[in-house]
Structures are given as C-alpha cells and as structure tokens.
PDB file of N, CA and C in Angstrom:
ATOM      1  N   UNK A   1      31.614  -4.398 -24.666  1.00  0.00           N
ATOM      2  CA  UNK A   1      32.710  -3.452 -24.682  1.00  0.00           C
ATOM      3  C   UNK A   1      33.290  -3.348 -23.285  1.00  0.00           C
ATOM      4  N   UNK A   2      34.275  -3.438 -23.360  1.00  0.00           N
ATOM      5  CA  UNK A   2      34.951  -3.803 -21.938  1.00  0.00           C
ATOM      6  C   UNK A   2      35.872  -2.014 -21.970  1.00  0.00           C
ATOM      7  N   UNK A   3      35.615  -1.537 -20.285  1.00  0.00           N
ATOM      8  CA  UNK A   3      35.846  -0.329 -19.771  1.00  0.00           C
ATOM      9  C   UNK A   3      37.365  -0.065 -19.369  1.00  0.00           C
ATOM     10  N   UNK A   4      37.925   0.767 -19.616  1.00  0.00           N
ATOM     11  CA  UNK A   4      39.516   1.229 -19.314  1.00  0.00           C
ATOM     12  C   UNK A   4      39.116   1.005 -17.118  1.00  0.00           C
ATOM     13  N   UNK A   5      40.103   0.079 -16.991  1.00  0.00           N
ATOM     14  CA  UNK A   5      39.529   0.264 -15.200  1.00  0.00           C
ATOM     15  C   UNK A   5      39.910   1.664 -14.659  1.00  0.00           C
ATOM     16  N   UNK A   6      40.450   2.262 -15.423  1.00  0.00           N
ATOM     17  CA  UNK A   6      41.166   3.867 -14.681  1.00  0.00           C
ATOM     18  C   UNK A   6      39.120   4.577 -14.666  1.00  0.00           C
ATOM     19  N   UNK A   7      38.938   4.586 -15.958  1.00  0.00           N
ATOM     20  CA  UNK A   7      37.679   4.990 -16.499  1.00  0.00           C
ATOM     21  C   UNK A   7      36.972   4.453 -15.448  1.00  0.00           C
ATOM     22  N   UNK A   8      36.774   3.021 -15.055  1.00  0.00           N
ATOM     23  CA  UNK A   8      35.295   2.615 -14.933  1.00  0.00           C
ATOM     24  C   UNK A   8      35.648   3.075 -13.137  1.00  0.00           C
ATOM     25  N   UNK A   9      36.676   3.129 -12.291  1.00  0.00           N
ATOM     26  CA  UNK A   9      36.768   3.462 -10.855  1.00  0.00           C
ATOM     27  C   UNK A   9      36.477   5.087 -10.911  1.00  0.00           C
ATOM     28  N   UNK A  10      36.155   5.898 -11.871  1.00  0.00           N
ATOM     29  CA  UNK A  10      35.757   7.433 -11.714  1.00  0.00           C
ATOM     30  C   UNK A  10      34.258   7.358 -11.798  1.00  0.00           C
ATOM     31  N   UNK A  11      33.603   6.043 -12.294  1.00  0.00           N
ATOM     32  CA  UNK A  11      32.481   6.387 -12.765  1.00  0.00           C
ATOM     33  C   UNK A  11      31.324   6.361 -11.421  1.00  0.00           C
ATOM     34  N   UNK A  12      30.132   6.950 -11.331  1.00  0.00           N
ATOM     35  CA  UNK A  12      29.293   6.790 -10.336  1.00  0.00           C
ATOM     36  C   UNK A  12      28.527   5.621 -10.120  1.00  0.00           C
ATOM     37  N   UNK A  13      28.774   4.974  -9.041  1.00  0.00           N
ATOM     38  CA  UNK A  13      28.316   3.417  -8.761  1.00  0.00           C
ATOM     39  C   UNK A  13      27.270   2.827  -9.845  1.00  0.00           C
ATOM     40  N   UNK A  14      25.867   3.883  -9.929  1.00  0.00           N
ATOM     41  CA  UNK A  14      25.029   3.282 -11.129  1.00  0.00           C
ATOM     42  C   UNK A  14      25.424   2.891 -12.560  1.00  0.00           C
ATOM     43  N   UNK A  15      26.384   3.889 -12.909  1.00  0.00           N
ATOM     44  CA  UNK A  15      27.260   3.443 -13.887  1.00  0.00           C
ATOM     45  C   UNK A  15      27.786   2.812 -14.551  1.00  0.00           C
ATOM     46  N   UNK A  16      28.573   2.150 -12.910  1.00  0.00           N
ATOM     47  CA  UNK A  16      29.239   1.009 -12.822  1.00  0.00           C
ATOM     48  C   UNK A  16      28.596  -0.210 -13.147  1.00  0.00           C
ATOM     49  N   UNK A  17      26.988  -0.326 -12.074  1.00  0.00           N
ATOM     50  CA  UNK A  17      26.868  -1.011 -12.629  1.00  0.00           C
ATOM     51  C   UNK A  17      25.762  -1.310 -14.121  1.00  0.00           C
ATOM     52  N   UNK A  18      25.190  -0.444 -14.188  1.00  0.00           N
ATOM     53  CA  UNK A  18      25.237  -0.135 -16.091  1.00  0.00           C
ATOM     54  C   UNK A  18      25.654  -1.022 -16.746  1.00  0.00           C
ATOM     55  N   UNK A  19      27.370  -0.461 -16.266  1.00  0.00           N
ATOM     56  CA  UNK A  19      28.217  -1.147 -17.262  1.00  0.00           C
ATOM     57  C   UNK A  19      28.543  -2.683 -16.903  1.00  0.00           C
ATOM     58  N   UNK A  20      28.332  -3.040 -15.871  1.00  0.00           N
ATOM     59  CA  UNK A  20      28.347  -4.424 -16.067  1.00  0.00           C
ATOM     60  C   UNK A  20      27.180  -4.870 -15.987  1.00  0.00           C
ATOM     61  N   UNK A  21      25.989  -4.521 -16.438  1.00  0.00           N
ATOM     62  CA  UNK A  21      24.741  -5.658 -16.447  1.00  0.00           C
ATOM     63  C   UNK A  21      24.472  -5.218 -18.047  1.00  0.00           C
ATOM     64  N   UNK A  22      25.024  -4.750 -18.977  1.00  0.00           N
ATOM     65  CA  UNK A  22      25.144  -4.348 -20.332  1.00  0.00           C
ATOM     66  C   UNK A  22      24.969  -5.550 -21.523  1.00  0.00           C
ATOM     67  N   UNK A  23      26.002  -5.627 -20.925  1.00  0.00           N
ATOM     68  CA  UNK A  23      26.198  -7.416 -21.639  1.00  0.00           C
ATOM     69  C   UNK A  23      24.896  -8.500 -21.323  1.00  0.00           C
ATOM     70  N   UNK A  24      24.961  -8.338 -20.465  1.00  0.00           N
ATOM     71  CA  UNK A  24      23.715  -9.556 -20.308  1.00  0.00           C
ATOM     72  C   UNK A  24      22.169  -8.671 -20.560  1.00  0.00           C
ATOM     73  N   UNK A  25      22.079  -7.701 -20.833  1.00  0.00           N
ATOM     74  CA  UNK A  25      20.871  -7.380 -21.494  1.00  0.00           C
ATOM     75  C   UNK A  25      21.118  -7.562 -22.648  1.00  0.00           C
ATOM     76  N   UNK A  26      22.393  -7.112 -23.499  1.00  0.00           N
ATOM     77  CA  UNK A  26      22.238  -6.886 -24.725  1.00  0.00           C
ATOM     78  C   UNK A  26      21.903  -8.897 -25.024  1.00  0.00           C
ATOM     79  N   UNK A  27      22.374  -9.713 -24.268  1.00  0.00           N
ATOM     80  CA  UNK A  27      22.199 -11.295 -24.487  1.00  0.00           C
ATOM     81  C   UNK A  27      20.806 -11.788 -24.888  1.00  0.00           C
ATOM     82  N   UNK A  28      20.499 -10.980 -23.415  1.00  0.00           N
ATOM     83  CA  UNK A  28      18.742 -11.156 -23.167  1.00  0.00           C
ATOM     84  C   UNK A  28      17.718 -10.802 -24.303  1.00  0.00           C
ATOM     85  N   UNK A  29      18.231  -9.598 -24.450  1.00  0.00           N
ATOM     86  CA  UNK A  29      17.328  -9.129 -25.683  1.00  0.00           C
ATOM     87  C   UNK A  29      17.431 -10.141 -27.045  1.00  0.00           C
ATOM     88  N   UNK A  30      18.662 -10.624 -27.366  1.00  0.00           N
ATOM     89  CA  UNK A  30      19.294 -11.084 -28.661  1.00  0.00           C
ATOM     90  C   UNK A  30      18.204 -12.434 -28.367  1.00  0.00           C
ATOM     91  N   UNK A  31      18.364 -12.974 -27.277  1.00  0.00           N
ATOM     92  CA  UNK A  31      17.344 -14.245 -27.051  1.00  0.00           C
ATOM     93  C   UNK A  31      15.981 -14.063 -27.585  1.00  0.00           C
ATOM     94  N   UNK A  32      15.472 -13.188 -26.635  1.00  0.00           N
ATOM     95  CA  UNK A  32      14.160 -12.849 -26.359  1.00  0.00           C
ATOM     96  C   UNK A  32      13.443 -13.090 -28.108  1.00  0.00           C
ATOM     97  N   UNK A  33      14.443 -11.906 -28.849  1.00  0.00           N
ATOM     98  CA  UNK A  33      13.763 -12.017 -30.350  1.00  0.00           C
ATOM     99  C   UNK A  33      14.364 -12.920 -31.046  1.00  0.00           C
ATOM    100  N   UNK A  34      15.022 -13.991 -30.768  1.00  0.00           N
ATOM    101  CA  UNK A  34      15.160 -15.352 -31.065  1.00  0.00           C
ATOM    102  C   UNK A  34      14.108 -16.141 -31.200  1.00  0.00           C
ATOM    103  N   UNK A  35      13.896 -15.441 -30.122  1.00  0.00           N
ATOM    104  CA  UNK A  35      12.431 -16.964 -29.479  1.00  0.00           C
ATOM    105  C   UNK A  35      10.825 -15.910 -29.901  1.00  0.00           C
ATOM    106  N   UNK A  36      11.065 -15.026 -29.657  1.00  0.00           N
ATOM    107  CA  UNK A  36       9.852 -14.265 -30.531  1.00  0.00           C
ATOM    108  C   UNK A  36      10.076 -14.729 -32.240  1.00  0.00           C
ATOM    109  N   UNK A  37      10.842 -14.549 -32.750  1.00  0.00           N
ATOM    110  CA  UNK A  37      11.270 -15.281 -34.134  1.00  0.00           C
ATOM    111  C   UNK A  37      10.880 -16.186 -34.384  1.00  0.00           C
ATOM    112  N   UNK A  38      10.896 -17.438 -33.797  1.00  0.00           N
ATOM    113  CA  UNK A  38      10.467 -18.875 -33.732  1.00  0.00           C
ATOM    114  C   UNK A  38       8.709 -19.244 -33.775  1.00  0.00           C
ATOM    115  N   UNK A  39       8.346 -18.312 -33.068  1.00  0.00           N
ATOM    116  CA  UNK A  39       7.579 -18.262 -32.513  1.00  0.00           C
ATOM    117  C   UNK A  39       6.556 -17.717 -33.828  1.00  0.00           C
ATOM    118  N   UNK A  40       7.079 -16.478 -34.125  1.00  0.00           N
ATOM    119  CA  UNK A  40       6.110 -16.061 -35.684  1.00  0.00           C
ATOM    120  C   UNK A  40       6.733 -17.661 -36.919  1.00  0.00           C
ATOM    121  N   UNK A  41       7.401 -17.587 -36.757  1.00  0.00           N
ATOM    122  CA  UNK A  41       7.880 -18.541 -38.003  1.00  0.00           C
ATOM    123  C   UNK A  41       7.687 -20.326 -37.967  1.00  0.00           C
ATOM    124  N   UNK A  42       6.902 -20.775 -36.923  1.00  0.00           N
ATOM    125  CA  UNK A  42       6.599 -21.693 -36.637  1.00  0.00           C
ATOM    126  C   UNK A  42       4.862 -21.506 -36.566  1.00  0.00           C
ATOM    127  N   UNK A  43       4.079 -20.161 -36.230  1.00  0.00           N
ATOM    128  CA  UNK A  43       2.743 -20.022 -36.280  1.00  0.00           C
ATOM    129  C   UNK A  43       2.407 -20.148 -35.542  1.00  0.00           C
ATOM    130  N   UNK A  44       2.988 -20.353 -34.365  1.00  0.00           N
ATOM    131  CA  UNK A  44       2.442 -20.242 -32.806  1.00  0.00           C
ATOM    132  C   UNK A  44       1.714 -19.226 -32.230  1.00  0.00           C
ATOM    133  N   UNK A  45       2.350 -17.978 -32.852  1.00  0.00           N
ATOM    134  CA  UNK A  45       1.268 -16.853 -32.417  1.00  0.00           C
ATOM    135  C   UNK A  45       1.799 -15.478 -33.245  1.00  0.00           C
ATOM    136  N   UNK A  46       0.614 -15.140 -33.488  1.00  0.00           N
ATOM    137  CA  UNK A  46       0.795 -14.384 -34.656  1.00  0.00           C
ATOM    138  C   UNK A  46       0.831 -12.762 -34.127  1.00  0.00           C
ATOM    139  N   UNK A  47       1.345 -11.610 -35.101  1.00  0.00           N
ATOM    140  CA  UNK A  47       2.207 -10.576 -34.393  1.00  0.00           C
ATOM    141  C   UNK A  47       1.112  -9.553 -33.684  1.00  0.00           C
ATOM    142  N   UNK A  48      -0.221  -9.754 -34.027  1.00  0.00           N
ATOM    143  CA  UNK A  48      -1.135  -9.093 -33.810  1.00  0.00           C
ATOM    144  C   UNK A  48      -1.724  -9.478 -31.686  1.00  0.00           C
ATOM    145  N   UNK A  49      -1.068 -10.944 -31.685  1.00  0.00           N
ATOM    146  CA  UNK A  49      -1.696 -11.791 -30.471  1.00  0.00           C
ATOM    147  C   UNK A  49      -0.604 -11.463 -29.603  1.00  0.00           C
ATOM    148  N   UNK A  50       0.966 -11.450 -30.396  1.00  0.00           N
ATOM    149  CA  UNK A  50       2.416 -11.466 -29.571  1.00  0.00           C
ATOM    150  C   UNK A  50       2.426  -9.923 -29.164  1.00  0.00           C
ATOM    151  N   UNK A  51       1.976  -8.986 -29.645  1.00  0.00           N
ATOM    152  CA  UNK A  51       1.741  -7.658 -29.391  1.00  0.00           C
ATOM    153  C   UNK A  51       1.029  -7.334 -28.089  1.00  0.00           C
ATOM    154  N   UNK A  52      -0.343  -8.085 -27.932  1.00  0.00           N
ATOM    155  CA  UNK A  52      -0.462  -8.096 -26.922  1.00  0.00           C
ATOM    156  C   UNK A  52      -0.286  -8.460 -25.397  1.00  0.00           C
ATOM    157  N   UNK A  53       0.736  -9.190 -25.540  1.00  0.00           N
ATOM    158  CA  UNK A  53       1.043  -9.959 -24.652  1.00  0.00           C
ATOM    159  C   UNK A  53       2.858  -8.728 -24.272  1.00  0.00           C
ATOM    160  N   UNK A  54       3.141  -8.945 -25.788  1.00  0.00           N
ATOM    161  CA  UNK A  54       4.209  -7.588 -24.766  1.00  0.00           C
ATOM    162  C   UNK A  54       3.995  -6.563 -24.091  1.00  0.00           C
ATOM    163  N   UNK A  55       2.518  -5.692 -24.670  1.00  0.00           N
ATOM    164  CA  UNK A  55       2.211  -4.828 -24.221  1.00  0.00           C
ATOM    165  C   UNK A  55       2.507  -4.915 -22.308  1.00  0.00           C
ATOM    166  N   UNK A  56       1.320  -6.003 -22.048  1.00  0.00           N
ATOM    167  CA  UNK A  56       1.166  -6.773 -20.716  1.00  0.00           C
ATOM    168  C   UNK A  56       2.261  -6.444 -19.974  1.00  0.00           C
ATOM    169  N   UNK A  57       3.189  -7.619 -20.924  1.00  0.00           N
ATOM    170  CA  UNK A  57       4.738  -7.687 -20.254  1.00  0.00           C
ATOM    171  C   UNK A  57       5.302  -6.244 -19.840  1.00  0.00           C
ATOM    172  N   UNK A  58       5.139  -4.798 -20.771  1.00  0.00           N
ATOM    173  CA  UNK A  58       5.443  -4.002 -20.352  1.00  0.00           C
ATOM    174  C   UNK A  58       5.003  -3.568 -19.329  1.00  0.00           C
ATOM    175  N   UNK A  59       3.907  -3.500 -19.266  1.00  0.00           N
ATOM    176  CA  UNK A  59       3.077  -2.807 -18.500  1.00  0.00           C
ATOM    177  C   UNK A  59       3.214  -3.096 -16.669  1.00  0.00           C
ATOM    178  N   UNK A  60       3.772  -4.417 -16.940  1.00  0.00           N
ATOM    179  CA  UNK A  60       4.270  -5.028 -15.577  1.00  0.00           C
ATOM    180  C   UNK A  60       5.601  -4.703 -15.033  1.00  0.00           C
ATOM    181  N   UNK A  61       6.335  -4.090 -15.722  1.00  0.00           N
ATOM    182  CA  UNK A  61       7.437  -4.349 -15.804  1.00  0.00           C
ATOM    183  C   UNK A  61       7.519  -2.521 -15.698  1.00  0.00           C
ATOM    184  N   UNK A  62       7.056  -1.618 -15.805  1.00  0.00           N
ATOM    185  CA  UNK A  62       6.333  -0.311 -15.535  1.00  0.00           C
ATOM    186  C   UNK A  62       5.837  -0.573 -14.180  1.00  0.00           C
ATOM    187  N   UNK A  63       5.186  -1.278 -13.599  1.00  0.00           N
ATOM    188  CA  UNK A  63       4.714  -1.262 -12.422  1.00  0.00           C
ATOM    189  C   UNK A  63       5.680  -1.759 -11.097  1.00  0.00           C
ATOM    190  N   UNK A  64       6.621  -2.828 -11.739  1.00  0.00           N
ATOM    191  CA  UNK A  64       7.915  -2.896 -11.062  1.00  0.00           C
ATOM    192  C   UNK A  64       8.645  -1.774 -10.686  1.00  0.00           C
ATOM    193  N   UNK A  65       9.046  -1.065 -11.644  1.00  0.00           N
ATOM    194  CA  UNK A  65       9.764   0.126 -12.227  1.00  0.00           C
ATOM    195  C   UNK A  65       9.480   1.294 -10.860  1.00  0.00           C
ATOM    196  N   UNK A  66       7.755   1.153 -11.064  1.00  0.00           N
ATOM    197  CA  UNK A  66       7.804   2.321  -9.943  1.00  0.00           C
ATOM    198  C   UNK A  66       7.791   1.959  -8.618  1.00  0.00           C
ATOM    199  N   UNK A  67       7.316   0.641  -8.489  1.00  0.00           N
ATOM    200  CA  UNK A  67       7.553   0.049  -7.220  1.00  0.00           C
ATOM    201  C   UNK A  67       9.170   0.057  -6.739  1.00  0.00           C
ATOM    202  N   UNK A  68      10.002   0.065  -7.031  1.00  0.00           N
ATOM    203  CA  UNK A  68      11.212   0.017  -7.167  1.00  0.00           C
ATOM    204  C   UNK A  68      11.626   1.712  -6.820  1.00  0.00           C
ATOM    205  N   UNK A  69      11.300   2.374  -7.237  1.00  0.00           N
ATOM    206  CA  UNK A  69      11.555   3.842  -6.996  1.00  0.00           C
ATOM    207  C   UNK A  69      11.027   4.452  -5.915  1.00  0.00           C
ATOM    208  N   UNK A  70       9.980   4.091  -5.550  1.00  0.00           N
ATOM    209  CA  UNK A  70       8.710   4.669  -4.315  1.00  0.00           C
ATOM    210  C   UNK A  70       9.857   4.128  -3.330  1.00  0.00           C
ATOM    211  N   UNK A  71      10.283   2.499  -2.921  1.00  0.00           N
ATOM    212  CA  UNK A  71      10.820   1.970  -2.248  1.00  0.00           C
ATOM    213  C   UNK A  71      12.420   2.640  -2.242  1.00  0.00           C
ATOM    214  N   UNK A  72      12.847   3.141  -3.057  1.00  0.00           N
ATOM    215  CA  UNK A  72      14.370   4.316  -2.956  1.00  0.00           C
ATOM    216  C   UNK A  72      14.067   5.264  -2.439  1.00  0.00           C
ATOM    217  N   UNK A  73      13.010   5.938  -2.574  1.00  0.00           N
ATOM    218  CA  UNK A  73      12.078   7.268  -1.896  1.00  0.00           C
ATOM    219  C   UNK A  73      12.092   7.083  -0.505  1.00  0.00           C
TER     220      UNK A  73
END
C-alpha cells in the first residue's frame, strides 16, 4: 500500500520507516511459509521437529531484539 507523500512527510521517522520496510516483510514472510510448505509436503521435516526449530529462531531473534534496545539506551 503505497502512502499519500503529504501523509507519509507528517509521519514520525519510525513510521516512516515502518512504512517502507512493510513490503518486504510482508514478501519475507509469504516466502518463508513457502518454503516451510515445501518442506512439510515433501517430508523433510515434520511440524512437530519444524516447531522446534522456530521456537530457536525466535528465541534468537528476542535476544537481538533486546540487544538492539539496551544499545538505543
């Protein structure tokens, strides 16, 4: 969804960019369970094994998160 530029020059820098890294998450994601898709439907790894491994992925990605904030602090 593309922003009125009157709109997007009022908005607060994070916002801004929000709104332009939007698109390429919503991409990312559309991939991601592409290839998670493939992945159950080929038998490569089953949802009980792929579960754990996102968990992980989160969990790292949580630890970024606050590393990232301490370092704005």
């Amino acid at each position: 969804m593309k922003v009125d530029p009157d709109v997007f020059a009022k908005m607060l820098p994070a916002e801004q960019v929000f709104e332009e890294l939007l698109p390429y998450l919503e991409t990312l994601d559309s991939q991601t369970g592409g290839i998670v898709q493939l992945l159950q439907d080929k038998g490569i790894t089953p949802n009980a094994e792929f579960a754990k491994y996102a968990q992980l992925g989160d969990a790292a990605g949580n630890a970024r998160e606050r590393g990232m904030r301490v370092r704005k602090e």
